[in-house]
N, C-alpha and C. Protein backbone atom coordinates (compact mmCIF):
# COMPACT_ATOMS: atom_id res chain seq x y z
N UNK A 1 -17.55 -8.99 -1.49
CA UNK A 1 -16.51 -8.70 -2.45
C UNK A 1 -15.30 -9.57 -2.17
N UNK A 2 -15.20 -10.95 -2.70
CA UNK A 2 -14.25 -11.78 -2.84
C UNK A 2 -12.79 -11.68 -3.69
N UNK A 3 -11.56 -11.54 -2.94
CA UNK A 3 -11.09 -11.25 -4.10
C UNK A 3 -10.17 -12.51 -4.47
N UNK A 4 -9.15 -12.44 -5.29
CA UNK A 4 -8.27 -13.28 -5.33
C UNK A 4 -6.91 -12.88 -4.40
N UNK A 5 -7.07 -11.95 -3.60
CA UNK A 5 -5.97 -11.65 -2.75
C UNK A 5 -6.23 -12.82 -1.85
N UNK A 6 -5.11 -12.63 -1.03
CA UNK A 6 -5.13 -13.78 0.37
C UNK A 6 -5.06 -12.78 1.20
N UNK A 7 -5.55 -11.74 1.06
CA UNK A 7 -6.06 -10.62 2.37
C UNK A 7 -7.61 -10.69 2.43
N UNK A 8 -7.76 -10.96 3.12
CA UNK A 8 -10.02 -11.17 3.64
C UNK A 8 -10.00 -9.67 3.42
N UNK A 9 -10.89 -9.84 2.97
CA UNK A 9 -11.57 -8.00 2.70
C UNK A 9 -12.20 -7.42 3.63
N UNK A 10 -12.30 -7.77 4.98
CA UNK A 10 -12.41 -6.93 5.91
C UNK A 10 -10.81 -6.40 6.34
N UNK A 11 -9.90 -6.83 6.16
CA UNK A 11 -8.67 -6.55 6.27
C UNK A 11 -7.99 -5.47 5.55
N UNK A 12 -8.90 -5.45 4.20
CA UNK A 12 -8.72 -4.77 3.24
C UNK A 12 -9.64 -3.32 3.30
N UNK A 13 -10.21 -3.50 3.62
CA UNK A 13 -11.11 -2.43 4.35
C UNK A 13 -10.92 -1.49 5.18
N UNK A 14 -10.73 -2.46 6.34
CA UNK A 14 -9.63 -1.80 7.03
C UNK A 14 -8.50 -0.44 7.14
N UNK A 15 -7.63 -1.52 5.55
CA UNK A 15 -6.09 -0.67 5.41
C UNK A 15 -6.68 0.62 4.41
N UNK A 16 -7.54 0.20 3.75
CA UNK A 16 -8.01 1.35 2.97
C UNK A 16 -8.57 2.50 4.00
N UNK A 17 -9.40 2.04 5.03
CA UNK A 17 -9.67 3.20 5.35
C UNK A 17 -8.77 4.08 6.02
N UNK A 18 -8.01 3.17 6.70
CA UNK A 18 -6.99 3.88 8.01
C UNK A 18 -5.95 4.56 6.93
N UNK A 19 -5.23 4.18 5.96
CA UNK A 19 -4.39 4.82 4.96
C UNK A 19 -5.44 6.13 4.74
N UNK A 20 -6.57 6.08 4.21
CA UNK A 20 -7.39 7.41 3.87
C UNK A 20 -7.24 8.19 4.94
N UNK A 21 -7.85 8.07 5.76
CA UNK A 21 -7.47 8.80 6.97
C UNK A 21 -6.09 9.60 7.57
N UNK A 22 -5.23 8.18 7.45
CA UNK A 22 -4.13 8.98 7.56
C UNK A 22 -3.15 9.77 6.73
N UNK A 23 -3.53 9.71 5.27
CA UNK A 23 -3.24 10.61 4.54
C UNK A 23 -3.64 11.53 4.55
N UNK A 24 -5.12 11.95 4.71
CA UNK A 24 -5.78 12.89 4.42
C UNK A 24 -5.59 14.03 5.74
N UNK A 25 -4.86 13.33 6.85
CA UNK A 25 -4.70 14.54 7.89
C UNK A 25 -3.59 16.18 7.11
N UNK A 26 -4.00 16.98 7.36
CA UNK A 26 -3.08 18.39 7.04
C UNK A 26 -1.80 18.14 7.34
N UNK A 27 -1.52 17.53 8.27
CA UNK A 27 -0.24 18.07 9.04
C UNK A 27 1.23 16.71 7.96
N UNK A 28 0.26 15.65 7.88
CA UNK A 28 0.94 14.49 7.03
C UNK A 28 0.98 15.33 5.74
N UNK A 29 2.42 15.54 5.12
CA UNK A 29 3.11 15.97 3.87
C UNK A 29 3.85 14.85 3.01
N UNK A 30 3.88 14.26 2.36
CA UNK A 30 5.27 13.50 1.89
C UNK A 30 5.70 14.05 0.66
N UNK A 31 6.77 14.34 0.35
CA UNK A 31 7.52 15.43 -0.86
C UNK A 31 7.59 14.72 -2.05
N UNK A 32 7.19 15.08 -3.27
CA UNK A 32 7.32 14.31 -4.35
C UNK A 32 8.55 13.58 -4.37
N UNK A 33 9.82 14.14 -4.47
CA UNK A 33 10.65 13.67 -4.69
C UNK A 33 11.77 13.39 -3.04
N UNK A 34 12.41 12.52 -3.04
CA UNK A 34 13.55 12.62 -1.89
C UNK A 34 14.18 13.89 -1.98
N UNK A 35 14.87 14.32 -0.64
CA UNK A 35 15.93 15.25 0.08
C UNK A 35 16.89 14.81 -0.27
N UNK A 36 17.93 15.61 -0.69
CA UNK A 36 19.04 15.64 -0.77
C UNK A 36 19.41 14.78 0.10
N UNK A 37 20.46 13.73 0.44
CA UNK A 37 20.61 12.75 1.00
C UNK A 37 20.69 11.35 0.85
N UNK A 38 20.10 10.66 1.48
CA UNK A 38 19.22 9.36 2.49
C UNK A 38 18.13 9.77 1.18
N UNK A 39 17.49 8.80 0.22
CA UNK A 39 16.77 9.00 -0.59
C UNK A 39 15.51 8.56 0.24
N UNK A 40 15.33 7.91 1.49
CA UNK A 40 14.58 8.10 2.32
C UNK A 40 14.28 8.49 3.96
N UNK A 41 15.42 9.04 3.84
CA UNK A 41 15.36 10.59 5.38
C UNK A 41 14.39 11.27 5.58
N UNK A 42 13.49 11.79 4.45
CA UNK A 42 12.18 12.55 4.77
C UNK A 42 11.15 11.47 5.09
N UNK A 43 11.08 10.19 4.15
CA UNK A 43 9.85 9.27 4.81
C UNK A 43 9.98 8.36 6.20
N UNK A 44 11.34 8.59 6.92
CA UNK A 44 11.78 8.19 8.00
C UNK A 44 11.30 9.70 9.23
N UNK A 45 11.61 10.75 8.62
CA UNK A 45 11.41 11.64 9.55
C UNK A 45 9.44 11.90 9.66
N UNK A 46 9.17 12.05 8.51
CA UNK A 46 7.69 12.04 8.47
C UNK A 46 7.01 11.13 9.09
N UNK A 47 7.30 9.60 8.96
CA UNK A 47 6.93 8.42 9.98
C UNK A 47 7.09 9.03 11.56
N UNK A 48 8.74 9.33 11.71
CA UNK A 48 8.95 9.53 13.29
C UNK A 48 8.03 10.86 13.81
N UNK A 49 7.92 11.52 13.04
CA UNK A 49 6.81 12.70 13.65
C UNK A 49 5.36 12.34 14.19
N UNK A 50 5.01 11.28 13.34
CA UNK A 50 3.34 11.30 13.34
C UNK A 50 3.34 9.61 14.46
N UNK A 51 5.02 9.34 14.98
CA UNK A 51 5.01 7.55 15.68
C UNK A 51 3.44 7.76 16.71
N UNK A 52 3.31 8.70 17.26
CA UNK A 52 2.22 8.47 18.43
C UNK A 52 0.79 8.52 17.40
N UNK A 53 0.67 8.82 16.45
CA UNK A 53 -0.56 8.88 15.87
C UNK A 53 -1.26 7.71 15.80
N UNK A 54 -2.36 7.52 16.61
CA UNK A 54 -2.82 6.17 16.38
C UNK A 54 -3.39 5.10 15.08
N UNK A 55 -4.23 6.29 14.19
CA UNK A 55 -4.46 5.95 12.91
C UNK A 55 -3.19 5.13 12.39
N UNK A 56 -2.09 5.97 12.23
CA UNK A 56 -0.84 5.52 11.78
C UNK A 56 0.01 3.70 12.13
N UNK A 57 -0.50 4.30 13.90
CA UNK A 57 0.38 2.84 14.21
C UNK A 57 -0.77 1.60 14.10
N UNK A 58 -2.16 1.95 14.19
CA UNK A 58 -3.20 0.86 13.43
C UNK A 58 -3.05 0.61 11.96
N UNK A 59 -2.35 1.37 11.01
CA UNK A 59 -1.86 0.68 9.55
C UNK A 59 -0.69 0.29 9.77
N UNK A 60 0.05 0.92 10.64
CA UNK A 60 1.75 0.06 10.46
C UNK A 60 1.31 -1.26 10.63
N UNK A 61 0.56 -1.38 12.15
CA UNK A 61 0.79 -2.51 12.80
C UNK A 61 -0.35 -3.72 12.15
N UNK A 62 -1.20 -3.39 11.20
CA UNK A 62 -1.89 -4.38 10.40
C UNK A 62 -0.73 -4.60 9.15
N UNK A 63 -0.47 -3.73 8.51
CA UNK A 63 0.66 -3.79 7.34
C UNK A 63 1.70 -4.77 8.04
N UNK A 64 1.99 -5.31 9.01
CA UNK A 64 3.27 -5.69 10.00
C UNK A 64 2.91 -6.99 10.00
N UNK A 65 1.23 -7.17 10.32
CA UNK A 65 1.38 -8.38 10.51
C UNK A 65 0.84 -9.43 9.36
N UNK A 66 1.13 -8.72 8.10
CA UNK A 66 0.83 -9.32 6.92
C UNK A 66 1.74 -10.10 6.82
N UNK A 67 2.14 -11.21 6.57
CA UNK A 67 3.42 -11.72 5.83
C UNK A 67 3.58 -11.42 4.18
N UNK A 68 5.25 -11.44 4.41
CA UNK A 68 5.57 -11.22 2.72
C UNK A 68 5.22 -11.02 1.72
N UNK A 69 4.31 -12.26 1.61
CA UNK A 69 3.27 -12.76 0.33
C UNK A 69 1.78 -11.37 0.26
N UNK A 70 1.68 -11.58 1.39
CA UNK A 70 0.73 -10.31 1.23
C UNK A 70 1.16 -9.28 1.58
N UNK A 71 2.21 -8.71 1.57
CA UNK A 71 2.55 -7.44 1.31
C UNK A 71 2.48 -6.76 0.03
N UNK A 72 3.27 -8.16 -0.51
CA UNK A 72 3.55 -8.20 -2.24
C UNK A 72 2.78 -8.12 -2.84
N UNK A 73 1.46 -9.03 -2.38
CA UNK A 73 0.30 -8.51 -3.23
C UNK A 73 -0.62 -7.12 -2.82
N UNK A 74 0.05 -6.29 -1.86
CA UNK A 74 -0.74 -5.28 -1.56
C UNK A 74 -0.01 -4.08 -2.45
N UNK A 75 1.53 -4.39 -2.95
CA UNK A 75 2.46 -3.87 -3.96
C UNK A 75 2.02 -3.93 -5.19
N UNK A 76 1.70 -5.39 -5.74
CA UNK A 76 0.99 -5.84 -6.85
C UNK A 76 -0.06 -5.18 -7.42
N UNK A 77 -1.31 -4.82 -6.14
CA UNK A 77 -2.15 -4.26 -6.58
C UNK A 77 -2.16 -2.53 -6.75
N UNK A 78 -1.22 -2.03 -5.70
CA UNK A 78 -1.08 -0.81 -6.17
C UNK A 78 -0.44 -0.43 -7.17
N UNK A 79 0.19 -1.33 -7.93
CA UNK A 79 0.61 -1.02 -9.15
C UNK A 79 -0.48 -1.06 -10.33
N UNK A 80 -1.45 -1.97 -10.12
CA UNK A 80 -2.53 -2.12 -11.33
C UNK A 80 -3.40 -0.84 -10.49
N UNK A 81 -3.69 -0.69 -9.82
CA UNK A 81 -4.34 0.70 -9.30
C UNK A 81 -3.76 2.49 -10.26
N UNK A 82 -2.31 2.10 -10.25
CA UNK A 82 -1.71 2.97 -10.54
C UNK A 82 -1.56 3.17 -11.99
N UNK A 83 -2.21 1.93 -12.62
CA UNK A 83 -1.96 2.04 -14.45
C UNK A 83 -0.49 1.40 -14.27
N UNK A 84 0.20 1.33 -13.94
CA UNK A 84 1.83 -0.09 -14.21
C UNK A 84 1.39 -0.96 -15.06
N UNK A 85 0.11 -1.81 -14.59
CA UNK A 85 -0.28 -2.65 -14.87
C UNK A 85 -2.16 -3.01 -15.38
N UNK A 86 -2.32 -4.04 -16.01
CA UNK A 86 -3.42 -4.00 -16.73
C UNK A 86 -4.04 -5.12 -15.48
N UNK A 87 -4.96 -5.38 -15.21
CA UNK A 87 -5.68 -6.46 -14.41
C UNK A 87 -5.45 -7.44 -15.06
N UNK A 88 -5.42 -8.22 -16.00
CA UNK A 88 -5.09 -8.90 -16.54
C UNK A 88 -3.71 -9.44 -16.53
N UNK A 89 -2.67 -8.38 -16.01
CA UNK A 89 -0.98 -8.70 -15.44
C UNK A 89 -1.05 -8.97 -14.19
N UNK A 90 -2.23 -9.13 -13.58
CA UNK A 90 -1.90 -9.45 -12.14
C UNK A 90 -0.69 -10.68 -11.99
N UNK A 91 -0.51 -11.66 -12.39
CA UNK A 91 0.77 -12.29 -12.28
C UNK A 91 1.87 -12.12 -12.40
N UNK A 92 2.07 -11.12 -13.54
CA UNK A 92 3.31 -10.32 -13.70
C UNK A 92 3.34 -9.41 -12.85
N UNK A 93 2.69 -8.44 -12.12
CA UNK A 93 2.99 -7.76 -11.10
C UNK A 93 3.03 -8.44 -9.67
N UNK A 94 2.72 -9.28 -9.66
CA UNK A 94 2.63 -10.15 -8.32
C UNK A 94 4.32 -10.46 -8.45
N UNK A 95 4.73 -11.34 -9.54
CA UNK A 95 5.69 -11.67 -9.62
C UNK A 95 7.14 -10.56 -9.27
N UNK A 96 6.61 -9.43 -9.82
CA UNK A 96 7.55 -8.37 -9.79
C UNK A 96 7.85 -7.69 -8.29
N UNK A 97 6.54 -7.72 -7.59
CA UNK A 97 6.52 -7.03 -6.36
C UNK A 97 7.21 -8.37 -5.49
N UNK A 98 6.87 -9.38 -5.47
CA UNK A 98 7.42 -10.68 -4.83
C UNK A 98 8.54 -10.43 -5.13
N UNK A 99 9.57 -10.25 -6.08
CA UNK A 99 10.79 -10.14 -6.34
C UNK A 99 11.66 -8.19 -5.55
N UNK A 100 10.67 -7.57 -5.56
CA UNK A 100 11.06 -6.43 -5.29
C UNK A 100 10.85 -6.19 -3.55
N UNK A 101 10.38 -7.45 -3.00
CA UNK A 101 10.14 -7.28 -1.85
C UNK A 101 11.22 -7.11 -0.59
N UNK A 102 10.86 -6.56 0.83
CA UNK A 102 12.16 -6.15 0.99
C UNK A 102 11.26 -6.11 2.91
N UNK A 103 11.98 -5.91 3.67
CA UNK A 103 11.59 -5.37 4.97
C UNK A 103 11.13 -3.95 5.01
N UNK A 104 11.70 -3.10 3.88
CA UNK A 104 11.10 -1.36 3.77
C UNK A 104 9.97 -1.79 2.99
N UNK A 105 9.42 -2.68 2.75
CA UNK A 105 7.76 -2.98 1.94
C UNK A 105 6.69 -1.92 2.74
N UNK A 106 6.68 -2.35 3.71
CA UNK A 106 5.95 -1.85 4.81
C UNK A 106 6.17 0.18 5.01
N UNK A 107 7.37 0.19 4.96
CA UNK A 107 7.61 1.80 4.73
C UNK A 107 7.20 2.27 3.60
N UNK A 108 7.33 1.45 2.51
CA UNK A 108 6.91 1.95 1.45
C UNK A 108 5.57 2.26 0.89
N UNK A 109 4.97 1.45 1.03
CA UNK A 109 3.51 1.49 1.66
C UNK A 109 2.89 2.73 2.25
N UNK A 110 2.93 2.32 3.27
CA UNK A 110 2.87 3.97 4.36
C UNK A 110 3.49 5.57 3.74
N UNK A 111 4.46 5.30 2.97
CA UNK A 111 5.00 6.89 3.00
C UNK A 111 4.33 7.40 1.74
N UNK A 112 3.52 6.29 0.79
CA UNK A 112 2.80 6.46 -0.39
C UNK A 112 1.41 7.14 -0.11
N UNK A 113 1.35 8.51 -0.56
CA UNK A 113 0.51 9.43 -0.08
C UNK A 113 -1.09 8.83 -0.86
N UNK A 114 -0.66 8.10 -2.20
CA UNK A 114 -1.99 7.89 -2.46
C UNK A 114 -2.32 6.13 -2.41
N UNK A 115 -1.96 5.73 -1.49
CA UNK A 115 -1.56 4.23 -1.63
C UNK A 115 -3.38 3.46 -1.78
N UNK A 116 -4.58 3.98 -0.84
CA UNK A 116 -5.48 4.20 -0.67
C UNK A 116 -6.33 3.75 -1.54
N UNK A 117 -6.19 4.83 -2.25
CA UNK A 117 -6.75 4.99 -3.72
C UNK A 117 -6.05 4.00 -5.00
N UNK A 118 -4.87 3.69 -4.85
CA UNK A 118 -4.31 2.91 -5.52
C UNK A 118 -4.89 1.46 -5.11
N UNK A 119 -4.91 1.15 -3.91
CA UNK A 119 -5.67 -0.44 -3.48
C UNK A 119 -7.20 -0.55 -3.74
N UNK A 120 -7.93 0.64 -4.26
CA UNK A 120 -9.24 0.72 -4.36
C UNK A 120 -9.32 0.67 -5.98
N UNK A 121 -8.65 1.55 -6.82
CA UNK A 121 -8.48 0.95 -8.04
C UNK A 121 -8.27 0.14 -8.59
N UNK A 122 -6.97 -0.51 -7.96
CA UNK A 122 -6.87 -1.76 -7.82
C UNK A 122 -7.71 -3.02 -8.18
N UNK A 123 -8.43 -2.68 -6.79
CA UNK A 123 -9.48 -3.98 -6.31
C UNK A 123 -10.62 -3.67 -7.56
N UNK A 124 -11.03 -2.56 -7.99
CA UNK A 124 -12.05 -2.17 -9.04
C UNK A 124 -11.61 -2.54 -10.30
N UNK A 125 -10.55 -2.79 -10.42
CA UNK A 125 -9.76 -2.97 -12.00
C UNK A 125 -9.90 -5.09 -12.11
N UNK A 126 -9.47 -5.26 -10.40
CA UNK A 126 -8.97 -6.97 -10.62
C UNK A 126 -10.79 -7.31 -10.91
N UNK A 127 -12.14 -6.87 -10.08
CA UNK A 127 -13.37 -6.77 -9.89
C UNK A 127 -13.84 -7.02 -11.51
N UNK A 128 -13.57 -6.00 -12.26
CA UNK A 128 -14.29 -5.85 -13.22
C UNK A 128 -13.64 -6.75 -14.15
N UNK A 129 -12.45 -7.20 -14.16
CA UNK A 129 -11.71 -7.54 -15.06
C UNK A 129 -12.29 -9.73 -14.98
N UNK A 130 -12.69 -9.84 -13.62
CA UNK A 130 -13.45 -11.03 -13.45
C UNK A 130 -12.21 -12.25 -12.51
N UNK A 131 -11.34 -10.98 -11.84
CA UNK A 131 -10.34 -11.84 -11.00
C UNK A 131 -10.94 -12.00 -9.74
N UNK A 132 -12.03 -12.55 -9.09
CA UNK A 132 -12.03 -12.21 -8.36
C UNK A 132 -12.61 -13.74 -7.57
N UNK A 133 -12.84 -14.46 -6.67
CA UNK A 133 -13.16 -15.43 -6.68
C UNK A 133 -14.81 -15.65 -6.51
């Protein structure tokens, strides 16, 4: 399964599974909406609770050592995962997440309870749609 990402799909594999995993533990909550506050104090405190979890620090620390470009496209695609976008906008969402990119990429990512499932739709949407190399 080749894609047009510049993430090798064992990489991709990977983040999908360890995100499944680490969402799917009980004790991991993330609240629909922000706390009163720090519009991200709860996904800072939820991170610092679970820091020793190893699942966790094996997606931070692959998510970490993505550069930019593929972060953006790991943004990109969870947006066409998510319905944002049509497979066919993959450039326009590439473009958008490249522009929206930030050092909290990586938090953002992670504190996204269904991020998972969004990179698997994703990849099934760019797949079928014939993006793929």
């Amino acid at each position: 399964m080749a894609t047009s990402l510049g993430i090798d799909d064992a990489t991709m594999e990977r983040l999908i599974h360890a995100a499944r995993e680490f969402h799917a533990k009980e004790d991991v909550v993330f609240p629909d909406t922000g706390a009163e506050g720090s519009d991200d104090d709860w996904a800072m405190q939820i991170l610092a609770d679970h820091a020793s979890d190893l699942t966790l620090q094996e997606l931070e620390g692959t998510l970490r050592d993505l550069g930019p470009e593929q972060q953006a496209e790991l943004q990109a695609l969870s947006g066409i995962g998510r319905g944002d976008y049509a497979a066919g906008d993959w450039d326009t969402a590439l473009e958008e997440a490249r522009e929206d990119w930030s050092p909290d990429t990586v938090r953002w990512l992670l504190t996204n309870p269904i991020i998972a499932d969004e990179w698997a739709a994703g990849l099934e949407q760019l797949e079928r749609e014939g993006n793929t190399d």
